[in-house]
Each structure stands twice: as C-alpha cells, then as structure tokens.
Protein backbone atom coordinates (compact mmCIF):
# COMPACT_ATOMS: atom_id res chain seq x y z
CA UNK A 1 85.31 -99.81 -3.93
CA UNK A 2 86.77 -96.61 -5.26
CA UNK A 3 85.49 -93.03 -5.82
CA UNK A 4 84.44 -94.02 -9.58
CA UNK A 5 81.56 -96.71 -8.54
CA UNK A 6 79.54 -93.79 -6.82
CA UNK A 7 76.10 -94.25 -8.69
CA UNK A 8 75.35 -90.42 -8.17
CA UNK A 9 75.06 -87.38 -10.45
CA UNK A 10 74.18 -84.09 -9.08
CA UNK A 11 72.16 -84.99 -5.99
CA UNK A 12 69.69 -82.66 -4.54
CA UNK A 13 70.89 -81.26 -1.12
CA UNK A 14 68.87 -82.59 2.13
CA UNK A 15 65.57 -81.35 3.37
CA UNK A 16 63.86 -82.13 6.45
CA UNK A 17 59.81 -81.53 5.89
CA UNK A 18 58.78 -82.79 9.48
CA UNK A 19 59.89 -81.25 12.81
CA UNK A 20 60.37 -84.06 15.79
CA UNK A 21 57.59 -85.09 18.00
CA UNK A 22 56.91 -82.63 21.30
CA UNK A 23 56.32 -85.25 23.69
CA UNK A 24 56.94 -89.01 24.62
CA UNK A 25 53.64 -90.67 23.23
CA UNK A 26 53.12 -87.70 20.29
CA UNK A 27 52.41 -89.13 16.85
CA UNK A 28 53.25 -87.36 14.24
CA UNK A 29 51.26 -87.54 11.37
CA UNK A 30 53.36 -88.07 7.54
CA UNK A 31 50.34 -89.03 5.67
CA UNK A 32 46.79 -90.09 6.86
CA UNK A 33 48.36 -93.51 6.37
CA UNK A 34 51.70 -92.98 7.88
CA UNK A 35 52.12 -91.80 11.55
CA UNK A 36 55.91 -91.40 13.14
CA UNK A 37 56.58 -92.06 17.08
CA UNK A 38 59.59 -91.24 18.51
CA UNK A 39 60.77 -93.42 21.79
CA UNK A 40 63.69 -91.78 24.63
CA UNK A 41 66.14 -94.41 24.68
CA UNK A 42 69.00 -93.61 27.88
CA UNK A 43 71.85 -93.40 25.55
CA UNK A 44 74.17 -90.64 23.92
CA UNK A 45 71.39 -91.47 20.93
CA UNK A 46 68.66 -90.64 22.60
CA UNK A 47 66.29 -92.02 20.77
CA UNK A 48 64.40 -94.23 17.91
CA UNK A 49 62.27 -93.92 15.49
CA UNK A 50 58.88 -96.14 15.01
CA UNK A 51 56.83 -95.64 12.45
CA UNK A 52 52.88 -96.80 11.99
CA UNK A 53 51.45 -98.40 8.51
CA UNK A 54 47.65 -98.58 8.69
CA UNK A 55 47.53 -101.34 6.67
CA UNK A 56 44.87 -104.89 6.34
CA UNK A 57 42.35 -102.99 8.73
CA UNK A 58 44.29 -101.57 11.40
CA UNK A 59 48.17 -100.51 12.43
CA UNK A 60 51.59 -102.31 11.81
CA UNK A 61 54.26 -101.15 13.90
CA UNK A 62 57.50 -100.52 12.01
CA UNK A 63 60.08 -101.35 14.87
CA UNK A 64 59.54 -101.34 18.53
CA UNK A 65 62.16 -99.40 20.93
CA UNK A 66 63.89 -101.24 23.49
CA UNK A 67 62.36 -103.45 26.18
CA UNK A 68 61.99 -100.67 29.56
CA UNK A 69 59.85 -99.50 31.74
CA UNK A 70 59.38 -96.06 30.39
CA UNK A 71 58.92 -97.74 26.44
CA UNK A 72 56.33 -99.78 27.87
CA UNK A 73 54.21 -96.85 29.41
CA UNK A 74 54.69 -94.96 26.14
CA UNK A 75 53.43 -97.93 24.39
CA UNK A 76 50.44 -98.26 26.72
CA UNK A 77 49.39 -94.13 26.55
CA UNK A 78 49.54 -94.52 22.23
CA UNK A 79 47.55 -97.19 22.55
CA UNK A 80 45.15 -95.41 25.22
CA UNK A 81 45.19 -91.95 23.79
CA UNK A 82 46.34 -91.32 19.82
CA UNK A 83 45.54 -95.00 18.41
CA UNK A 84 42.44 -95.37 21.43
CA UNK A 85 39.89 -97.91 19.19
CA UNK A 86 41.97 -98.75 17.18
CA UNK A 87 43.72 -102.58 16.41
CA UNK A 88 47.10 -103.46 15.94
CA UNK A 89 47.50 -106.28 13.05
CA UNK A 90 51.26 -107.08 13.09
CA UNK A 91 54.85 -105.82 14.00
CA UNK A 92 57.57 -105.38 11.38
CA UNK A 93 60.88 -104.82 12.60
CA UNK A 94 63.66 -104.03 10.22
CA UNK A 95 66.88 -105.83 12.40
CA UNK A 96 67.63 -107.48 15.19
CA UNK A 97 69.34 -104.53 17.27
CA UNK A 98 67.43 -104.36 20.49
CA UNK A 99 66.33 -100.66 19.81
CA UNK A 100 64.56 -102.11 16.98
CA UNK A 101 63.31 -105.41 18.12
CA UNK A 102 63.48 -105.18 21.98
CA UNK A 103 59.82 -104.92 22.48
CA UNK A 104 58.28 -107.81 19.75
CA UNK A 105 57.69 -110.09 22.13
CA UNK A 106 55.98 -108.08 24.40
CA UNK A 107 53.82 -106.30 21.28
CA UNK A 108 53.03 -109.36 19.56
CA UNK A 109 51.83 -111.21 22.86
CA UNK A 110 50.52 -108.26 23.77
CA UNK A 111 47.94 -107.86 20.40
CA UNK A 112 48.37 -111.69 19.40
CA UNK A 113 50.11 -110.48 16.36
CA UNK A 114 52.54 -111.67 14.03
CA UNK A 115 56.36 -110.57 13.66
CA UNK A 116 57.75 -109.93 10.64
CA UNK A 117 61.43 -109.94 10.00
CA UNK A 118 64.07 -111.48 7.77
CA UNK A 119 65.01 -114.79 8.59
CA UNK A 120 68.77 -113.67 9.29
CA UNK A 121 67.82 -111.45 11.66
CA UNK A 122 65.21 -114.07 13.71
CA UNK A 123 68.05 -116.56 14.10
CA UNK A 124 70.70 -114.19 14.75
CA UNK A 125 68.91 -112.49 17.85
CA UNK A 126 67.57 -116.26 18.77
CA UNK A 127 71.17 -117.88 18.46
CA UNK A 128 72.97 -115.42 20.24
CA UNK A 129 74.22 -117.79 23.37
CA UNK A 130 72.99 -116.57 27.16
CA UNK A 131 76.32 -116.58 28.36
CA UNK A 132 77.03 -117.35 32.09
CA UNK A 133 80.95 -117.03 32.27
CA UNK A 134 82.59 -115.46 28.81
CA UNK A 135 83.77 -118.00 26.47
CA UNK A 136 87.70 -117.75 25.57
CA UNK A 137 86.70 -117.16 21.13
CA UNK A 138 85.50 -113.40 22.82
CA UNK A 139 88.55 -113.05 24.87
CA UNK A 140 90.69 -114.00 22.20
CA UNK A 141 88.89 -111.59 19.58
CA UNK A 142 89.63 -108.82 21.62
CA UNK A 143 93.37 -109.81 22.26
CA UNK A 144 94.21 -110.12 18.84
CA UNK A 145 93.55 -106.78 18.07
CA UNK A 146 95.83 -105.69 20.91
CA UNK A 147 93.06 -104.87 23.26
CA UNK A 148 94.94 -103.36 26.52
CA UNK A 149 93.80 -105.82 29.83
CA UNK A 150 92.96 -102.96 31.76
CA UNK A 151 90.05 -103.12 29.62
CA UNK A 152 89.57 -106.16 28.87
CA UNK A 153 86.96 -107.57 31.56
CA UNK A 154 84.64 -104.48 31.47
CA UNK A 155 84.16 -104.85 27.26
CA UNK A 156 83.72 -108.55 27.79
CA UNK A 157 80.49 -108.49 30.46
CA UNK A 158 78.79 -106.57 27.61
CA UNK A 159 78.37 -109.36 25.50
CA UNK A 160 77.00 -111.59 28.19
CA UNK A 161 73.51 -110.57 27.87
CA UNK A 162 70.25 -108.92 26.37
CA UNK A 163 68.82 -106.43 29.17
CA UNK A 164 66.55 -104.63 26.98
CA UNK A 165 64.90 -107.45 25.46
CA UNK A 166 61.78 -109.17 25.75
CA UNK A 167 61.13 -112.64 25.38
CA UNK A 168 61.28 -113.49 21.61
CA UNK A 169 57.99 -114.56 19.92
CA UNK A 170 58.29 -118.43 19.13
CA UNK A 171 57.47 -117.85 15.75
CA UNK A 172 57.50 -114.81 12.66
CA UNK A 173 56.65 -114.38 8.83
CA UNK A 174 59.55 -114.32 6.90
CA UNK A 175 60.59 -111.46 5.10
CA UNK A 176 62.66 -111.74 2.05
CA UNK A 177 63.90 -109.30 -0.77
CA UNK A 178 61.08 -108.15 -2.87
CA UNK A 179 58.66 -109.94 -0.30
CA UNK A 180 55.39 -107.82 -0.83
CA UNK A 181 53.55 -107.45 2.28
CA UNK A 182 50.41 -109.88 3.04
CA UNK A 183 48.71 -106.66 4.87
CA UNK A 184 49.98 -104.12 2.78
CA UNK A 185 50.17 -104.76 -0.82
CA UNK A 186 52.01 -102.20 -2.23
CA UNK A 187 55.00 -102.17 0.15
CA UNK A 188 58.40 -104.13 -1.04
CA UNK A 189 60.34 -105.50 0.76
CA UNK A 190 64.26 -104.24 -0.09
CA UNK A 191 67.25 -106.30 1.98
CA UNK A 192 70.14 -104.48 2.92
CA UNK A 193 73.53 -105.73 4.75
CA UNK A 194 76.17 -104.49 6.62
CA UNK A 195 74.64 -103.02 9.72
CA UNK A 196 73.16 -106.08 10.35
CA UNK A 197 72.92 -109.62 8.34
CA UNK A 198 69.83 -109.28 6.43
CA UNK A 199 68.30 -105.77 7.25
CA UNK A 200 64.40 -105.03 5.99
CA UNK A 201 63.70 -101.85 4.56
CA UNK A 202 60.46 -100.65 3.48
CA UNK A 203 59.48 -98.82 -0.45
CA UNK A 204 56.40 -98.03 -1.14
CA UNK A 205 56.84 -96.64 -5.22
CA UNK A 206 53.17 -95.06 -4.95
CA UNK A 207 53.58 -93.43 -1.81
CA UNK A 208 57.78 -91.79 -2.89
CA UNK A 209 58.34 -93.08 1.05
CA UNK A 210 60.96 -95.61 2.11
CA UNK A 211 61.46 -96.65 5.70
CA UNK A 212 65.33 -97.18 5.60
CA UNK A 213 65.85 -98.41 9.20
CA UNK A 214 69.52 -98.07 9.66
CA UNK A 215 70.59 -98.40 6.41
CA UNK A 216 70.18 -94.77 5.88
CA UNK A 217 70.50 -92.17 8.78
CA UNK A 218 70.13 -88.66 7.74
CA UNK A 219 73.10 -86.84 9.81
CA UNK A 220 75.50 -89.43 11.60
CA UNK A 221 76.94 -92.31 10.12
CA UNK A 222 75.66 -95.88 10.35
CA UNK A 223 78.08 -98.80 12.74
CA UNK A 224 79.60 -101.58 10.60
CA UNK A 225 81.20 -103.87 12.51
CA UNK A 226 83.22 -106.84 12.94
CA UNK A 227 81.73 -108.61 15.62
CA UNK A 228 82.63 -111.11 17.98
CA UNK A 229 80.68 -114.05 16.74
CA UNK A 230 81.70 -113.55 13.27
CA UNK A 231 85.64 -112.37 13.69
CA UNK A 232 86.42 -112.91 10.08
CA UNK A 233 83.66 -111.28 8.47
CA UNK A 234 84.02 -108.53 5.57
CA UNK A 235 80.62 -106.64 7.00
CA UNK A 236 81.91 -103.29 4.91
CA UNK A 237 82.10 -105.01 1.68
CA UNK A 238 78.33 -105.81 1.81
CA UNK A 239 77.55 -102.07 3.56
CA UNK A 240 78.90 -100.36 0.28
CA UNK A 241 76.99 -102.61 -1.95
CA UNK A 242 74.06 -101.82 -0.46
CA UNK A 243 74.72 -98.21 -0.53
CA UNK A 244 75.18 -98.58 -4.19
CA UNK A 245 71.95 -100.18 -4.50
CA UNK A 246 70.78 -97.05 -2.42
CA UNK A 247 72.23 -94.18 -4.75
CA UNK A 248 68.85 -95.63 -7.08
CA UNK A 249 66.21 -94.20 -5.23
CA UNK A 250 64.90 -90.82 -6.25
CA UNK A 251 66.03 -87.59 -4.82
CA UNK A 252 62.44 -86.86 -4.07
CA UNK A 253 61.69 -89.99 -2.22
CA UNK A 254 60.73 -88.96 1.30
CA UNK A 255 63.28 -91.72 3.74
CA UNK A 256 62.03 -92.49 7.04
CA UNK A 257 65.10 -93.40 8.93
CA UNK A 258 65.56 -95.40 12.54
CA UNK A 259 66.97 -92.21 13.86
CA UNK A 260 67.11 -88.28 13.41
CA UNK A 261 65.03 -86.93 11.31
CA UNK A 262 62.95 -87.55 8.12
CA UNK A 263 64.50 -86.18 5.00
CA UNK A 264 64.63 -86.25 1.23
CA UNK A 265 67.54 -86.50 -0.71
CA UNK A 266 68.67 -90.15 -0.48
CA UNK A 267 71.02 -89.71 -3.69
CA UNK A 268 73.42 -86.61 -1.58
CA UNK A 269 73.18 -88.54 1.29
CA UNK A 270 74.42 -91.85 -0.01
CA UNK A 271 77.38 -90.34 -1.83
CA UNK A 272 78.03 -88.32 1.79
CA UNK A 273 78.46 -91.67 2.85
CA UNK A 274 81.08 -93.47 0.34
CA UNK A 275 82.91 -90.43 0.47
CA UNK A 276 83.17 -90.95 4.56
CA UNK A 277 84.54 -94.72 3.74
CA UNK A 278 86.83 -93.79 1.25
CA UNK A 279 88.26 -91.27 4.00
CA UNK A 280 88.32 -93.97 6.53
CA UNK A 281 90.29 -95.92 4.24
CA UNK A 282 93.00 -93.37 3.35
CA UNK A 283 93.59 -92.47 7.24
CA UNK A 284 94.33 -95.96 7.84
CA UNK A 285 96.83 -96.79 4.90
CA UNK A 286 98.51 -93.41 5.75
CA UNK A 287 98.49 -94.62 9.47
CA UNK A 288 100.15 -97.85 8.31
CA UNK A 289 102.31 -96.97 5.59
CA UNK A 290 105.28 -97.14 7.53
CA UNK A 291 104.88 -99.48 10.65
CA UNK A 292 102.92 -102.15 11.81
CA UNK A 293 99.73 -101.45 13.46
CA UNK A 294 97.07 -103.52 15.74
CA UNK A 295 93.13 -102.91 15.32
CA UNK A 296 93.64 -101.24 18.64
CA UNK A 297 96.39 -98.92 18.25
CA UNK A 298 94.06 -97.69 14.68
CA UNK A 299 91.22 -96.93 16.72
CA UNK A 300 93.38 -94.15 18.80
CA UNK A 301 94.25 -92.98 15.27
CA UNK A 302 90.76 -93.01 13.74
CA UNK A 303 89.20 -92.15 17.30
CA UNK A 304 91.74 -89.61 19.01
CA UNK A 305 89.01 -88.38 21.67
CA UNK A 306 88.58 -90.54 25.10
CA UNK A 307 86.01 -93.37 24.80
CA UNK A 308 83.81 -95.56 26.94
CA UNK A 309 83.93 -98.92 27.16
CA UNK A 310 80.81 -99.47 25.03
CA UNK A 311 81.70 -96.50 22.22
CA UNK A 312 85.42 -98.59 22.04
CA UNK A 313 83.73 -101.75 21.06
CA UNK A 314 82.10 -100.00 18.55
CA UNK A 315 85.13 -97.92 17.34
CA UNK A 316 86.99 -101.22 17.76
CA UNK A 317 84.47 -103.16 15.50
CA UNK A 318 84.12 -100.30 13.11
CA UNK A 319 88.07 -99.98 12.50
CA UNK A 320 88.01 -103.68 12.00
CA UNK A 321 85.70 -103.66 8.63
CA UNK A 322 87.60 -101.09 7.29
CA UNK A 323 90.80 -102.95 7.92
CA UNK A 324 89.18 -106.20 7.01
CA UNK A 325 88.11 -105.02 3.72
CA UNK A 326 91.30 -103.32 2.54
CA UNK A 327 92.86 -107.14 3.34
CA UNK A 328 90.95 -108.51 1.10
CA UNK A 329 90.86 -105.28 -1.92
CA UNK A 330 94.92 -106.20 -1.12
CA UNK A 331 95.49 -102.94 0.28
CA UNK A 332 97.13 -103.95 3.86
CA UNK A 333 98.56 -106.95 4.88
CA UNK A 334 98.48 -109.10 8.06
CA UNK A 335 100.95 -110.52 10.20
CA UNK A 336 100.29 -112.26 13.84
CA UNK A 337 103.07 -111.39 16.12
CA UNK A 338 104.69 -113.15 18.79
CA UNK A 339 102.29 -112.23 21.34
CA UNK A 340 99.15 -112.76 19.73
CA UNK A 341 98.12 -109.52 18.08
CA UNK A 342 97.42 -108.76 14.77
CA UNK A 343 99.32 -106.26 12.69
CA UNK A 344 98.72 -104.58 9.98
CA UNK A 345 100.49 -102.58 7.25
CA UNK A 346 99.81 -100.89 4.20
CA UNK A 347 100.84 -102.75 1.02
C-alpha cells in the first residue's frame, strides 16, 4: 500500500467529549442507552474498555476484561450497585484477546446468556492447544528470526497457557459482516482483520457511535503480528485494508475504542495510522539496504529502547508483518542462512 490509497481528505482533528471513569465499578453514561466501564488490568496498559448496550429488554456487555479476582469483584459491585435490578441479556465480545474475552464464560454462566462473537475468533481461542512441554514449530519460529537463546526459554513458557481466562462457553451466536443484531436491531455488524482473524466492531448509523474494539485506538497504535501458530501469515496486508475501509466513517462519528479514550475524528486518526506503516516500512528497507538482516536484529532497529520478554514478542511479531508484507509487495527478499535464520534485504 502506498501513500496515494489513503481514503482521506482534510480530516477533522481529534476530540475527546468524555473524561475517564473515577473509580473501578463507575459507569459512565454516553447516552441513556450507552454506558462505558472501564476495568484495571496489571499491565503497562492499564486498562480496558467495556461498554453496555441496553438492548431486547435489558444490558449486553460489549467485551468483558480479563478473568481475575479484582475483574470479578468489579463485575459483582456493577451488578450490585449501578445496573442493581437490572438483567443482563447477552455478551458480545469483539476478539478473542483475553482482555476482551477472558471473562465470557464466567458472564454468560453467570446470567445464562448467550456469547456473541465471530466464528474466527470462537475457534481460534478454542483451538489454541493447552500445551504441557513447548512443541519444536514455536521453538523453531523464534530461531528463524535469530532469536538470541538467552531468551529463548522465558518467551517460549508464554505461549503455554491462558491464565486470565475462564472456561469458554460450549456454545455462541455467530457474528458475521453486516450481521444485524437479534437484540438490537439497528446495530451492524462490521468485520475487521489484522489484530485478530475476524474482529467484530459495532455501527450503529442512527446513533453516529461505533464501538471499534481494537481496530481503532485513539492515541497508541494497534499490535499486528505474526504469530506463532500462523508463521507465514501476511496479518498487515489485511490491517491496512481494513483501515481503508475505516477512512469511510464520518468525522463526526463518536468511536468507542477497547482502550484510551472516546473520541471523534475516525478519518485523522486512520490516516495517523497509514502514515505510521508507511514509516515502519521505510526504516526497515533503509535498515536493509545494504546488508542482510534477521527479524531479530530489525527489532533492535525499530525498537532501540530495552524490552521485556513479553513487549519483545510483540516487537518481534510486529517487525515480522511489516517484513512479511514488503516480501510479498517485492520490496525485500529472503534468504535462510546456514544456521537457520532468516535474512532479509531490501530489493
């Protein structure tokens, strides 16, 4: 994609109408129909956003925060103090991440509701194998991109396991792109990719609201990865068609993102966005103009500031659908050396 396919003209700049919620179990009221809750997560983002439909008679929950002690006692005082009387008739989560989806299982069973979700995003989170020792296809990802040992064995235990998850309902509604919902008649359904396989966002046309998920974060910039169960993916190819798909919603749309704050002004922030991949792409084709690089030795290039283990596999991942993309645009090429790493250099 090149600077010429942004869909943009003269966006508005940003504006944030709604302050963040005061306290853990606050709900913050967009519309009489609309409420926003934020949840603490114990990360360097601190937190997600949920959002509240009252739709078919009572509340859907638009994502669920991870699966902990402290998101279930926030759960338990909303439903005691702010939504007190009041009925639960379904939770709608957007992806599979497990700040999004952690606590369906536990909602659901909890209000003998139905999930809704996409169909890519069920089977993704259900497939993902509960791994007792880690197979050699994850070793082997992380060694062709030149991965230093001394790492190595601390990356790998991450992707042994769900903490933050509770059990998966046995069952969900699918949602699909333009799906309207059952409860809720005049919000569509609108699929976007990248982030995650088959990600749900929300537009309702009479309301100007859209609840974008991760698709569309307001100040910091959204992971697409490579991951380790799909090593030859082109994740970034998909992103950027989304966004284009995006850079069509109105300026005055209000966008009710998985994190920071609300905000209108979709149109500015989208092109923010494919101007921050079109950077990405020149500091790696400078990087490898002339000498061979691995994934790794890019990420201390795009990345120069220390990183933990879990922020690397990120960076690592990111790096990779950058790189992956420009392979297959034909702007880098890719050789596997003698020891097993892949190289890469700018055409």
């Amino acid at each position: 994609m090149t600077e010429q396919h942004v869909a943009v003209s003269s966006p508005a700049p940003l504006t944030f109408p709604y302050d963040a919620p005061q306290s853990k179990a606050e709900l913050v009221d967009i519309s009489p129909e609309i409420k926003w809750l934020r949840m603490p997560m114990p990360y360097a983002l601190d937190h997600v956003n949920i959002y509240l439909l009252q739709v078919g008679g009572g509340w859907l929950i638009i994502d669920t925060g991870l699966d902990s002690t402290e998101a279930r006692e926030i759960w338990e005082e909303v439903f005691s103090g702010p939504l007190r009387g009041e009925k639960v008739v379904g939770v709608y989560c957007t992806h599979y991440h497990v700040d999004h989806l952690g606590l369906a299982g536990y909602l659901t069973e909890r209000w003998r509701v139905p999930l809704f979700t996409t169909y890519e995003e069920y089977f993704t989170l259900r497939g993902w194998p509960d791994l007792v020792t880690v197979p050699w296809q994850h070793a082997e990802f992380f060694q062709r991109a030149g991965f230093p040992q001394e790492r190595l064995q601390e990356t790998l235990v991450m992707f042994q396991f769900f903490p933050e998850i509770s059990p998966m309902p046995p069952s969900f509604i699918r949602l699909q792109e333009g799906s309207i919902l059952p409860i809720g008649k005049d919000w569509r359904v609108i699929i976007g990719r990248g982030h995650s396989p088959e990600h749900a966002l929300l537009f309702s046309g009479d309301r100007g609201v859209l609840i974008s998920g991760d698709q569309l974060l307001p100040t910091i910039t959204t992971n697409v990865s490579v991951s380790v169960m799909n090593p030859e993916d082109d994740p970034l190819s998909h992103w950027l068609v989304s966004l284009d798909r995006l850079a069509e919603i109105p300026d005055e749309v209000l966008v009710l993102p998985g994190h920071g704050l609300p905000f209108r002004g979709a149109r500015k922030r989208v092109a923010e966005l494919q101007s921050h991949h079109q950077r990405r792409f020149q500091v790696i084709r400078d990087a490898c103009f002339d000498r061979e690089l691995s994934a790794y030795e890019l990420v201390q290039v795009m990345y120069p500031a220390p990183l933990s283990d879990f922020d690397l596999q990120l960076a690592l991942g990111e790096c990779l659908a950058h790189v992956r993309y420009q392979i297959a645009s034909g702007g880098l090429t890719l050789r596997l050396d003698e020891s097993g790493v892949n190289r890469y250099r700018t055409v």
